[in-house]
Protein backbone atom coordinates (compact mmCIF):
# COMPACT_ATOMS: atom_id res chain seq x y z
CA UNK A 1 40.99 12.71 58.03
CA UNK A 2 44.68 13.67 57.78
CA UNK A 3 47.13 10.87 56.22
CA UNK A 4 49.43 10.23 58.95
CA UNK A 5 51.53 8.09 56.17
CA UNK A 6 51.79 10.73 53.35
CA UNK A 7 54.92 8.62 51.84
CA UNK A 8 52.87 5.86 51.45
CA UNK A 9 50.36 7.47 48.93
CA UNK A 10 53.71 9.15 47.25
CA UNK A 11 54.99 5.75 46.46
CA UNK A 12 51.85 4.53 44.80
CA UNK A 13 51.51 7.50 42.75
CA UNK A 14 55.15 6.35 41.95
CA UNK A 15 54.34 3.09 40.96
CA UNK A 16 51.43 4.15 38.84
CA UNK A 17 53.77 7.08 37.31
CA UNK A 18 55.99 4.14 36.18
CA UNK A 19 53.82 1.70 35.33
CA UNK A 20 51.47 4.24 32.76
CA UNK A 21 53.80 6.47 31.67
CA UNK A 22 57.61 5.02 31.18
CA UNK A 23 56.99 1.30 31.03
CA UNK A 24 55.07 0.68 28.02
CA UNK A 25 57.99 2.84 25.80
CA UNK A 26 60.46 0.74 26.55
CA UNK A 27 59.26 -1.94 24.49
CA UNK A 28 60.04 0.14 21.65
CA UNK A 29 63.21 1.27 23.22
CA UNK A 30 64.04 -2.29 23.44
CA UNK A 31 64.18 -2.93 19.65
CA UNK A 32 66.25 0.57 19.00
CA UNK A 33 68.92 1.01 21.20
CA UNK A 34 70.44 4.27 22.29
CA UNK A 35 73.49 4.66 19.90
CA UNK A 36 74.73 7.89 20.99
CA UNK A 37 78.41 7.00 21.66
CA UNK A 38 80.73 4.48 19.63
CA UNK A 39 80.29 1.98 23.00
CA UNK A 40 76.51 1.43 22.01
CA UNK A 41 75.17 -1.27 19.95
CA UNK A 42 75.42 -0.05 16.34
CA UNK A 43 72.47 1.19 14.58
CA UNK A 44 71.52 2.57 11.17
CA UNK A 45 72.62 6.33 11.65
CA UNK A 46 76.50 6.78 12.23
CA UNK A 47 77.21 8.13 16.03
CA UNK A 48 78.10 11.78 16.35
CA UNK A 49 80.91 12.82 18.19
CA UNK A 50 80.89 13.18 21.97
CA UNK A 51 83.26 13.08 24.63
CA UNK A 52 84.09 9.54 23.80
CA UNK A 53 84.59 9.81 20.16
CA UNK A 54 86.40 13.41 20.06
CA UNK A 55 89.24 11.73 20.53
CA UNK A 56 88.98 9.80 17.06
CA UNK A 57 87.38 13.38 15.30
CA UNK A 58 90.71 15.05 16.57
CA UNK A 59 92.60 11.98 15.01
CA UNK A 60 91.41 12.08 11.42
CA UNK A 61 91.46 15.86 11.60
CA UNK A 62 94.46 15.24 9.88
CA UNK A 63 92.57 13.21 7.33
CA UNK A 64 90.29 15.78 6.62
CA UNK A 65 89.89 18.28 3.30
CA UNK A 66 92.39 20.88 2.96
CA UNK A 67 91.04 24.51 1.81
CA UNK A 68 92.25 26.68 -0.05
CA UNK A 69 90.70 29.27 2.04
CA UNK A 70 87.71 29.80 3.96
CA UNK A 71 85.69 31.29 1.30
CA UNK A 72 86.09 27.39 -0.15
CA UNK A 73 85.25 25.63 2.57
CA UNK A 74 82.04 27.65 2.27
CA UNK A 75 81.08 26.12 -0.64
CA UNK A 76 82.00 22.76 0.28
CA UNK A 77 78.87 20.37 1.04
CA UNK A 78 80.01 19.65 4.44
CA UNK A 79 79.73 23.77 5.50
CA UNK A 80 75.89 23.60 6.11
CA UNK A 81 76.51 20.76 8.88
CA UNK A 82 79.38 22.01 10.33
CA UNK A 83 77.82 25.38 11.25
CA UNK A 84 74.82 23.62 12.84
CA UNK A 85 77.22 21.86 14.56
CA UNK A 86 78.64 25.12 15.38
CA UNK A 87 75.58 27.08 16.56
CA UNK A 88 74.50 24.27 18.80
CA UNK A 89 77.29 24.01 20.42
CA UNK A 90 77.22 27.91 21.45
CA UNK A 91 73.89 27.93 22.75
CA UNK A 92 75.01 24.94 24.41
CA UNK A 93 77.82 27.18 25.95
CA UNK A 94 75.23 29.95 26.63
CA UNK A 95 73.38 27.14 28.49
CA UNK A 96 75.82 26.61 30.70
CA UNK A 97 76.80 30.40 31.63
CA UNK A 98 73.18 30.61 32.59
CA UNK A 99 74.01 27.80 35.46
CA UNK A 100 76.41 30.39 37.15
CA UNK A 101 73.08 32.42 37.71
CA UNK A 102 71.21 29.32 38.96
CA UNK A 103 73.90 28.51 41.86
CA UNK A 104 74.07 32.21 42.44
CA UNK A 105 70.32 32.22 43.60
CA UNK A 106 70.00 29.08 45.01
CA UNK A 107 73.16 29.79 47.29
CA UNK A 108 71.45 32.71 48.11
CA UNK A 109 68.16 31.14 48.95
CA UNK A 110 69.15 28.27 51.07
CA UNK A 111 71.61 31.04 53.15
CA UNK A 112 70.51 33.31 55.62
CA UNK A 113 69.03 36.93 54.69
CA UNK A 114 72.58 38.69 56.08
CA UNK A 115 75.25 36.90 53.83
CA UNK A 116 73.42 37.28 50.52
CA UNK A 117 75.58 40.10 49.07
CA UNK A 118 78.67 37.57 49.89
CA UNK A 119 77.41 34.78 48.51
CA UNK A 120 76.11 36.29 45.02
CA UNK A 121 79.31 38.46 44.92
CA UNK A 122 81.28 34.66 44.92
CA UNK A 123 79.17 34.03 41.90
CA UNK A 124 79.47 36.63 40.02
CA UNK A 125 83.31 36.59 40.72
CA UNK A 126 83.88 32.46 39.82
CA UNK A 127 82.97 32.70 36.21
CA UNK A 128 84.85 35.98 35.75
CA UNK A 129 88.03 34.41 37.27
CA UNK A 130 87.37 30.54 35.46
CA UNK A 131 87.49 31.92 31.99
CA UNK A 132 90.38 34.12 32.50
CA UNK A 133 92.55 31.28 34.08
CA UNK A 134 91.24 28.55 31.22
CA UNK A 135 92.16 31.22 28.67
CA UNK A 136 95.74 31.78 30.07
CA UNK A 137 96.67 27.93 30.80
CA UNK A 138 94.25 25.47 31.75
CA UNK A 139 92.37 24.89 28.39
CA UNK A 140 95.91 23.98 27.46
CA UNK A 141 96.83 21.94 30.26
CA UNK A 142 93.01 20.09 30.28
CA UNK A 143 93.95 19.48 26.44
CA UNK A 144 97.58 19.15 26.36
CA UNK A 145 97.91 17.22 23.54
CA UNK A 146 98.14 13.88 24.72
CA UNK A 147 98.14 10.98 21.91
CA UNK A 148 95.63 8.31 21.61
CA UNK A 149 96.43 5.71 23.98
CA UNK A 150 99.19 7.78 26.31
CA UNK A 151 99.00 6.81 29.92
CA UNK A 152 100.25 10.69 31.01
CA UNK A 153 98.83 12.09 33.86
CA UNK A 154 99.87 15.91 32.99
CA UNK A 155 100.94 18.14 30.14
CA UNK A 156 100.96 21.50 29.30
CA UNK A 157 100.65 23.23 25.69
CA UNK A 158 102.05 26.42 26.43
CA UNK A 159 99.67 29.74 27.71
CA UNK A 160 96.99 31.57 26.31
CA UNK A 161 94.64 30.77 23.45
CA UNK A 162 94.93 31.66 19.84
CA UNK A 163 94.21 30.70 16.16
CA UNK A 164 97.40 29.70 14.60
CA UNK A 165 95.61 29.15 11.03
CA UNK A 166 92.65 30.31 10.05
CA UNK A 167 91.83 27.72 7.85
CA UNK A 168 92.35 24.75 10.10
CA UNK A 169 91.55 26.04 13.19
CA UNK A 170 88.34 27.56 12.08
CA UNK A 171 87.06 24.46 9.38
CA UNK A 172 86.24 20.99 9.98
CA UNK A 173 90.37 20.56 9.82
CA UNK A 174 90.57 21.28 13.61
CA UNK A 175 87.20 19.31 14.69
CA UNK A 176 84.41 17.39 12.55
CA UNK A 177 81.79 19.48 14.47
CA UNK A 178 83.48 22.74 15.42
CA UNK A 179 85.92 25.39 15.50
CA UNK A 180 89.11 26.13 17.62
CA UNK A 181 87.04 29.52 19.21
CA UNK A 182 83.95 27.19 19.69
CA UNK A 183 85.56 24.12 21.89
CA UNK A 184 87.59 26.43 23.78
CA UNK A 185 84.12 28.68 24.93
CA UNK A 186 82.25 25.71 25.74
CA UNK A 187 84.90 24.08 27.74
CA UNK A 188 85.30 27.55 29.59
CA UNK A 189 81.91 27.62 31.08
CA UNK A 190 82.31 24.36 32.62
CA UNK A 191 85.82 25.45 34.13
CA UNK A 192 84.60 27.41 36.59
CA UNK A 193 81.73 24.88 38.28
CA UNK A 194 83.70 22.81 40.08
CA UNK A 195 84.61 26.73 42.33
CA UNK A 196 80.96 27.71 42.26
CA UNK A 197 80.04 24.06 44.31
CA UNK A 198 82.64 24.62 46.92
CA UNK A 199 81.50 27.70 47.11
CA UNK A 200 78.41 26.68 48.58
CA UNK A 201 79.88 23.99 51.20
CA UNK A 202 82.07 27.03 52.92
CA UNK A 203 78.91 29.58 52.63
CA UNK A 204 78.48 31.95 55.91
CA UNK A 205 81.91 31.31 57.45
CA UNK A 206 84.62 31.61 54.88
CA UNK A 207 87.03 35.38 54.27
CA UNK A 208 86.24 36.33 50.39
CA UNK A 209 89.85 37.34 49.62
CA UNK A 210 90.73 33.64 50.51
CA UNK A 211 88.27 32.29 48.92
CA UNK A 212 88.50 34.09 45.74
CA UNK A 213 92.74 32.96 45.75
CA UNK A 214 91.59 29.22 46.73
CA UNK A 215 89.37 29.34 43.93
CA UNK A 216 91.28 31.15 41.08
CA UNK A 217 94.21 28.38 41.36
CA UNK A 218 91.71 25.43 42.19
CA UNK A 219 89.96 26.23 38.60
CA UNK A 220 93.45 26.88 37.17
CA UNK A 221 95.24 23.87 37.92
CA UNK A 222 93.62 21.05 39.61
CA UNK A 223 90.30 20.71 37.56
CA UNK A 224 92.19 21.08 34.08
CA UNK A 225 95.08 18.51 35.44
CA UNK A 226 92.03 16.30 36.37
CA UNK A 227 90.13 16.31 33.62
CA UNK A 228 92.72 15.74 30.87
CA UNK A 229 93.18 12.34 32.40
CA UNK A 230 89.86 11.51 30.56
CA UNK A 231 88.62 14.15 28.39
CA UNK A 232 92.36 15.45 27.33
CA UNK A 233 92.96 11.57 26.20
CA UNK A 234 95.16 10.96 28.99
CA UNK A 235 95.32 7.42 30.98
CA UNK A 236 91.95 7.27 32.42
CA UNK A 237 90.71 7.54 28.81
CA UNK A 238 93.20 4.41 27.74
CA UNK A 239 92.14 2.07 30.81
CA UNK A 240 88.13 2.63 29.77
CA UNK A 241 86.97 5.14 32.52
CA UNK A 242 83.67 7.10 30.78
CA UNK A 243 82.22 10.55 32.19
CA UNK A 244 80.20 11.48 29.15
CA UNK A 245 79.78 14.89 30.82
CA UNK A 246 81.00 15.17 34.24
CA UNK A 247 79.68 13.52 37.35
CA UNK A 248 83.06 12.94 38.26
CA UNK A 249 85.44 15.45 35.86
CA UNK A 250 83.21 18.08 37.26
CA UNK A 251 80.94 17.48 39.75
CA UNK A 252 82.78 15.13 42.07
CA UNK A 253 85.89 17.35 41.25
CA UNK A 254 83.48 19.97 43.07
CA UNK A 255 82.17 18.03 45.95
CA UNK A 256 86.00 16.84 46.88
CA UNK A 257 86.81 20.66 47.09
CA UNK A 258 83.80 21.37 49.26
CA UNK A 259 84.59 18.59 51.53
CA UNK A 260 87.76 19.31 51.84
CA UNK A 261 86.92 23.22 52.63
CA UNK A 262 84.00 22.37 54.94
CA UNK A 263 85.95 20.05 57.18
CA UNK A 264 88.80 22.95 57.85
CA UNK A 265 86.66 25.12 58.18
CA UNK A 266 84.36 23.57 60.71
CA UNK A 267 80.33 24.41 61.63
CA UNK A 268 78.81 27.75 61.22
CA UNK A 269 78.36 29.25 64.88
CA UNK A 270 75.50 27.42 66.67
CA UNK A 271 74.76 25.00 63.75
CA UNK A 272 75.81 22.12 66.16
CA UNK A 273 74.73 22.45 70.41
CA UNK A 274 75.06 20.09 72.82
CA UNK A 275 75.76 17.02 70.34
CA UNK A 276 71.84 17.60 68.56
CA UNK A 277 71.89 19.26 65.08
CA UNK A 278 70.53 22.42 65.06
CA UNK A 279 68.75 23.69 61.64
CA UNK A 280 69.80 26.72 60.47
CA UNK A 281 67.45 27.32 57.30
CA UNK A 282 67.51 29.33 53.77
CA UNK A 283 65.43 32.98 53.82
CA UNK A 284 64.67 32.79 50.61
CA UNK A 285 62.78 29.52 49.48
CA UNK A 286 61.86 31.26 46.01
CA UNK A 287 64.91 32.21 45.10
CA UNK A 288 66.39 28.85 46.05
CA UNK A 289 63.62 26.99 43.48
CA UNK A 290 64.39 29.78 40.86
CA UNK A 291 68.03 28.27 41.04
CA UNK A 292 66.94 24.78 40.49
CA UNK A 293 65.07 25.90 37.64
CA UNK A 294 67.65 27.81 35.81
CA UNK A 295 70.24 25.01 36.48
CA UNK A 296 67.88 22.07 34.81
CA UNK A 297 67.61 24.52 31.87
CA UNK A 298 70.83 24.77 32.10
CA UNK A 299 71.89 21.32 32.08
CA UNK A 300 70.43 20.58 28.64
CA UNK A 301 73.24 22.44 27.30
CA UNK A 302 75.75 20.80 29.60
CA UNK A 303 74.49 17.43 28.56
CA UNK A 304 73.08 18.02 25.50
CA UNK A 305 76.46 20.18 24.35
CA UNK A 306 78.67 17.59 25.49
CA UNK A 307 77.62 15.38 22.70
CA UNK A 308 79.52 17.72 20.49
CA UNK A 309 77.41 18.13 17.40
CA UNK A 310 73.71 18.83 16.44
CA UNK A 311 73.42 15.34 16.21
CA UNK A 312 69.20 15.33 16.16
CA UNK A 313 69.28 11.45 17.31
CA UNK A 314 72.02 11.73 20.03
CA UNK A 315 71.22 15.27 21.30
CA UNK A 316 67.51 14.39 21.82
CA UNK A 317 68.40 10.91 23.33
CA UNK A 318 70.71 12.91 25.99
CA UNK A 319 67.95 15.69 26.77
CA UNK A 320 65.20 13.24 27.02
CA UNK A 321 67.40 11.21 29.69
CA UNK A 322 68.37 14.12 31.94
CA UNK A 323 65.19 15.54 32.45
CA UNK A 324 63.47 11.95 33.01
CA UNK A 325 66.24 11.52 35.85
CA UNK A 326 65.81 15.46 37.19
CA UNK A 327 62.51 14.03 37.11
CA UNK A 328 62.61 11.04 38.99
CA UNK A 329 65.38 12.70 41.47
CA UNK A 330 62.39 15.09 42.68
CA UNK A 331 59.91 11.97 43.41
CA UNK A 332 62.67 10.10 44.98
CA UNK A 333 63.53 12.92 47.19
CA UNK A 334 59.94 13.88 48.17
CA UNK A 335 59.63 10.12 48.86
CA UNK A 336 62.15 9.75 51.71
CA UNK A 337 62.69 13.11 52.73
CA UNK A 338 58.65 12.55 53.71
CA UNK A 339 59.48 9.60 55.03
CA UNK A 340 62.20 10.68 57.29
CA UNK A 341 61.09 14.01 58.43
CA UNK A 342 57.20 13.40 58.47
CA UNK A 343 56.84 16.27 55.95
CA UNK A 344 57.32 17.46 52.56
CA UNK A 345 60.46 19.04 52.49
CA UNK A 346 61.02 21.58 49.61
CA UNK A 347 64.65 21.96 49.90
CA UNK A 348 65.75 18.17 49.79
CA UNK A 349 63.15 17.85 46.84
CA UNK A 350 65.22 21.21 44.97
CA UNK A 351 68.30 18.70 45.67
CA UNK A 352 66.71 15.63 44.35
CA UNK A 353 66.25 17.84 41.04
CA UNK A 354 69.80 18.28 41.33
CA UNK A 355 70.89 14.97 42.33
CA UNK A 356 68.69 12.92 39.47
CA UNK A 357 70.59 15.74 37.00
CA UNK A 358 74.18 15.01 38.46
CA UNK A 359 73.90 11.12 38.49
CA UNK A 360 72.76 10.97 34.83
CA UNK A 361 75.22 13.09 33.63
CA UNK A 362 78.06 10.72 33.24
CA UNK A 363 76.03 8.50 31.17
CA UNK A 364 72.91 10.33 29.70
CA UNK A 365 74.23 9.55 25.90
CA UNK A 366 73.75 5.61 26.21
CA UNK A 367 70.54 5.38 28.98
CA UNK A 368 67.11 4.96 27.53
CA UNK A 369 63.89 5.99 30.00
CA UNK A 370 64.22 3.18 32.65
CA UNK A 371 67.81 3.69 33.12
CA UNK A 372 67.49 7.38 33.63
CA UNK A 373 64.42 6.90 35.72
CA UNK A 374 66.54 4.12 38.45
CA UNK A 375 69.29 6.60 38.07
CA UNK A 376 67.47 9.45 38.95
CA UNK A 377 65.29 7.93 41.37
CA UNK A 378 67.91 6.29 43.38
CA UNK A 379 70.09 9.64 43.47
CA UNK A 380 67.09 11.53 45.28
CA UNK A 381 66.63 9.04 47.61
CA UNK A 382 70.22 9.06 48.34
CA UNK A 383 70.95 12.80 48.74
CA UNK A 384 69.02 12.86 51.36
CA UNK A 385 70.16 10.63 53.50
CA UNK A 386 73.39 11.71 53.05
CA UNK A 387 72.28 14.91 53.95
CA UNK A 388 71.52 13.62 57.29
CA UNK A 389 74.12 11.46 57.39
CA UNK A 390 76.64 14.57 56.85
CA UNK A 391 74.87 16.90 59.47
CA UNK A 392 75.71 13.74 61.57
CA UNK A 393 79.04 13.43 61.47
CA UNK A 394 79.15 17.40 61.84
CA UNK A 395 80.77 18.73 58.56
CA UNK A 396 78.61 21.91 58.34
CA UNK A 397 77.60 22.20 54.77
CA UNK A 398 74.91 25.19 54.28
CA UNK A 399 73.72 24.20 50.49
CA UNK A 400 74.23 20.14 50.48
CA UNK A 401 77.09 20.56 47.99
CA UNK A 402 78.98 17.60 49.29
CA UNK A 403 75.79 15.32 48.69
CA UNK A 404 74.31 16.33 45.75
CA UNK A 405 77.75 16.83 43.82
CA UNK A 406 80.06 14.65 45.40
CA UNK A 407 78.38 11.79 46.60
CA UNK A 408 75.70 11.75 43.70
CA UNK A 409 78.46 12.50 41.50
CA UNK A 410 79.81 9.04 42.76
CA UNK A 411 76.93 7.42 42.17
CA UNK A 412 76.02 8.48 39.04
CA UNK A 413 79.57 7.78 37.76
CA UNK A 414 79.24 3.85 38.84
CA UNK A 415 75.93 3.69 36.85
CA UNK A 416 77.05 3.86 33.57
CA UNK A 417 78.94 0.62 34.75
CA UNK A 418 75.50 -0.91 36.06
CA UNK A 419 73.70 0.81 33.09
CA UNK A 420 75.30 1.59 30.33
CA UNK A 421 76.92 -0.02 27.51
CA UNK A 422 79.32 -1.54 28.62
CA UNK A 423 77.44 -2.61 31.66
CA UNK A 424 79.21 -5.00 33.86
CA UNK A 425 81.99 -5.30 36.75
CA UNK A 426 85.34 -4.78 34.35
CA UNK A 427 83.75 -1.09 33.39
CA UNK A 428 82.19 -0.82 37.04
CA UNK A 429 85.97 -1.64 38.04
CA UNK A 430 87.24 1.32 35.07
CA UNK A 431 84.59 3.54 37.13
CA UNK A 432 85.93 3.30 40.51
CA UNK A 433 89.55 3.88 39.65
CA UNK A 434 88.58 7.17 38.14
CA UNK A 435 86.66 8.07 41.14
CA UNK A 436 88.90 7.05 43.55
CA UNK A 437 92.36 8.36 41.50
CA UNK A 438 90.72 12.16 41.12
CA UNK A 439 88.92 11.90 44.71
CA UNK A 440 92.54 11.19 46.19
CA UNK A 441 94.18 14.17 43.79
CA UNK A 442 91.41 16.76 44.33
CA UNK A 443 90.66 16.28 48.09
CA UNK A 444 94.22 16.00 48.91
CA UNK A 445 94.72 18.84 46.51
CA UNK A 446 92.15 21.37 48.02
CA UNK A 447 92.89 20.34 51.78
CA UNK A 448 96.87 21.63 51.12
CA UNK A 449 95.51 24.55 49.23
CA UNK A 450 92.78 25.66 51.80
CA UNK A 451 95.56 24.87 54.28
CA UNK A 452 98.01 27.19 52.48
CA UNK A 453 95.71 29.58 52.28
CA UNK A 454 94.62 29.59 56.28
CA UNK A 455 98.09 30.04 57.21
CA UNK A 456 99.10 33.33 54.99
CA UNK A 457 95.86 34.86 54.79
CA UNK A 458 93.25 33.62 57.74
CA UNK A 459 90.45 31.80 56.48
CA UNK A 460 87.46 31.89 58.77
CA UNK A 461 86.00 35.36 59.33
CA UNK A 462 85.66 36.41 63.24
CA UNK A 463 82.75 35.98 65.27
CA UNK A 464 81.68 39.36 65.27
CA UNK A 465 81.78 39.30 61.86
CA UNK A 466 79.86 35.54 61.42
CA UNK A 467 77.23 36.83 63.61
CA UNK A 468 76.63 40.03 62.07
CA UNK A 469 76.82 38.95 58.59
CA UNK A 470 79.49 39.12 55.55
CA UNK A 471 77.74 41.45 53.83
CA UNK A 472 78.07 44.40 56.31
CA UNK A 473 81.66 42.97 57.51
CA UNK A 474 82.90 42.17 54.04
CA UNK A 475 81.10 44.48 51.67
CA UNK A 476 79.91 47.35 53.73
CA UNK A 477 76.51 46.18 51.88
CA UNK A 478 73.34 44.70 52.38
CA UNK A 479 71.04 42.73 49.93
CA UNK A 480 67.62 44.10 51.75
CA UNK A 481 68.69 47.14 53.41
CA UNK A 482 64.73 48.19 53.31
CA UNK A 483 63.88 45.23 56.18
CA UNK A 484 65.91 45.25 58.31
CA UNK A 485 63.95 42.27 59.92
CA UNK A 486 64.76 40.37 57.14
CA UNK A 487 68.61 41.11 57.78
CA UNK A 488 68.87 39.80 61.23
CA UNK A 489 67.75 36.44 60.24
């Protein structure tokens, strides 16, 4: 006999999952806390650094041994660590290139069949264009060289990147844990994220060439100005906001920009009829959950990087906590997207994946299993209904950028308030004043700039054009030009 309540036997394999799997290891958890940033309740091993602490590494870089030459610091005792250091912090980097792949296919997926040369040429274009901007100014305007304790809100180090000296820049003189070359290619991948999620929100509808210029000075300026508030030790960083990795610096940063583009952009043609919603699904379901996968690998390097060393306790810690709240972001999903829609949906559970990995990432260096589990949990059950809740209110976004990166971003941003360690309302207070000051900056930021950008160059493509597909109108191409079927869709 079929189950007509199928969310009813998910939740109870839910409760079981908890109860006989991540319950009983708390208890252990309890008696060691998670000590992976100087906020945490000290433990025997020293905490690495990580976005918290680089701010004290860059401090006593002044402090630390001068070298002759590099041949010298070779032989010093502190080489063999500082090249782990090193090496994990590339693959890290490599990591996080491999994201730009993952949105590239899931894009693709959850679009139709006849905009899928537009939407992967987007993605192959954002990463090309982020480094090249974060190379000529905004790795120096991210990191302009605030002091410890400054309450600026923007500086600027001058253009381009280079190593001054060779012996500071490239020994633990410049960073504890890494090289000059080495924080500037990890911070590069990142820079170009926050393009490739509005990207998605404006999929179908959007002129490339206007894109492209919306995106080359969104990743130059606004994201770097944004993000040195915390990360460049500006005054977000001095009043006690934390984003250990970016639910807000990034993701939210994102999900602003994609709100902002989706609402001037308005609904793809016949996505909204007669007041009802009308669903417009992905051709390519396999490519979509290739995506997902290659952005949870992903992720471990941009959570597990962002702890800034090899750090065995701390880079474990932060692994184990973002794929318990991927996890858990796929059950709560499944949960209440089966709930609402009477059926499994395998889109909104790709999205819980998503959502569990965006809300742990501000805090996955101080959560142990139950933390990430709630966190994760919670952010699949809310991506969907704001899913739902966006199609409502008619803001046409193709991908659910806007939920999973914005609004989970949110979310995930006020747990380490709820959660983390330094749990309670003055930090949940720190929290919402960094989401609220770089929600107001980016949104108003990216409305002028898509505005701008509408009235030089045009920014919706015509009808003809809409309804025959980007790929043909805008690249004289086609992704499947062997089924035809397949390109009507």
């Amino acid at each position: 006999m079929k189950n007509k309540h199928p969310w009813t036997l998910a939740s109870l394999l839910l409760a079981a999952f908890l109860s006989l799997a991540i319950i009983p290891g708390l208890q252990a958890q309890d008696e060691t806390p998670a000590t992976a940033t100087s906020d945490a309740t000290p433990s025997v091993t020293t905490p690495p650094p990580t976005s918290e602490t680089a701010s004290q590494d860059l401090a006593s870089a002044e402090e630390a041994p001068e070298y002759a030459d590099l041949d010298e610091f070779a032989a010093s005792s502190g080489y063999p660590i500082f090249t782990t250091n090193n090496l994990w912090m590339m693959i890290s980097a490599g990591l996080v290139f491999i994201m730009h792949l993952g949105f590239a296919t899931l894009e693709a997926g959850l679009t139709r069949a006849k905009n899928t040369v537009n939407i992967l040429f987007k993605n192959t274009m954002i990463p090309g264009i982020g480094i090249l901007t974060y190379a000529l100014l905004g790795f120096n305007l991210m990191y302009p060289g605030f002091e410890e304790g400054s309450m600026s809100w923007i500086g600027f180090s001058g253009f381009g990147v280079g190593v001054s000296d060779d012996i500071k820049n490239l020994t633990d003189a410049y960073n504890p844990g890494y090289t000059y070359w080495t924080d500037f290619l990890f911070q590069a991948m990142f820079a170009a994220t926050a393009a490739t999620i509005v990207s998605g929100a404006v999929a179908e509808r959007i002129k490339l060439h206007s894109f492209l210029i919306f995106s080359t000075i969104f990743v130059a300026v606004s994201y770097p100005i944004t993000g040195s508030w915390k990360w460049g030790l500006g005054w977000l960083n001095t009043i006690g906001f934390y984003d250990f990795a970016g639910s807000t610096l990034v993701h939210s940063v994102g999900g602003w920009g994609a709100l902002a583009g989706a609402i001037i952009l308005g609904p793809r043609i016949g996505k909204y009829v007669d007041g009802k919603v009308r669903p417009i699904p992905g051709h390519n379901m396999p490519l979509a959950t290739i995506g997902v996968f290659l952005l949870w690998l992903g992720w471990f390097g941009f959570n597990g990087g962002s702890v800034l060393s090899a750090n065995p306790g701390s880079v474990s810690l932060t692994l184990v906590t973002t794929s318990i709240a991927a996890s858990a972001g796929a059950v709560g999903a499944m949960i209440v997207s089966w709930f609402v829609s009477k059926k499994p949906d395998l889109s909104m559970v790709l999205n819980g994946i998503l959502a569990g990995l965006v809300g742990i990432t501000a805090g996955a260096d101080q959560m142990n299993a139950l933390d990430a589990t709630l966190i994760g949990l919670i952010a699949g059950a809310i991506v969907v209904l704001s899913v739902v809740f966006i199609d409502s209110i008619k803001i046409d976004d193709p991908v659910g950028a806007i939920s999973v990166h914005l609004v989970c971003g949110i979310w995930g941003t006020l747990a380490v308030g709820i959660f983390g360690a330094k749990k309670g309302m003055d930090q949940i207070i720190h929290q919402l004043i960094g989401i609220v000051a770089i929600g107001a900056f980016t949104f108003v930021f990216a409305f002028v700039l898509f505005m701008i950008v509408k009235a030089i160059f045009g920014l919706r493509v015509s009808v003809e054009e809409e309804t025959s597909g980007l790929d043909i109108g805008e690249h004289g191409n086609e992704a499947y030009p062997d089924f035809q079927s397949a390109t009507k869709a």
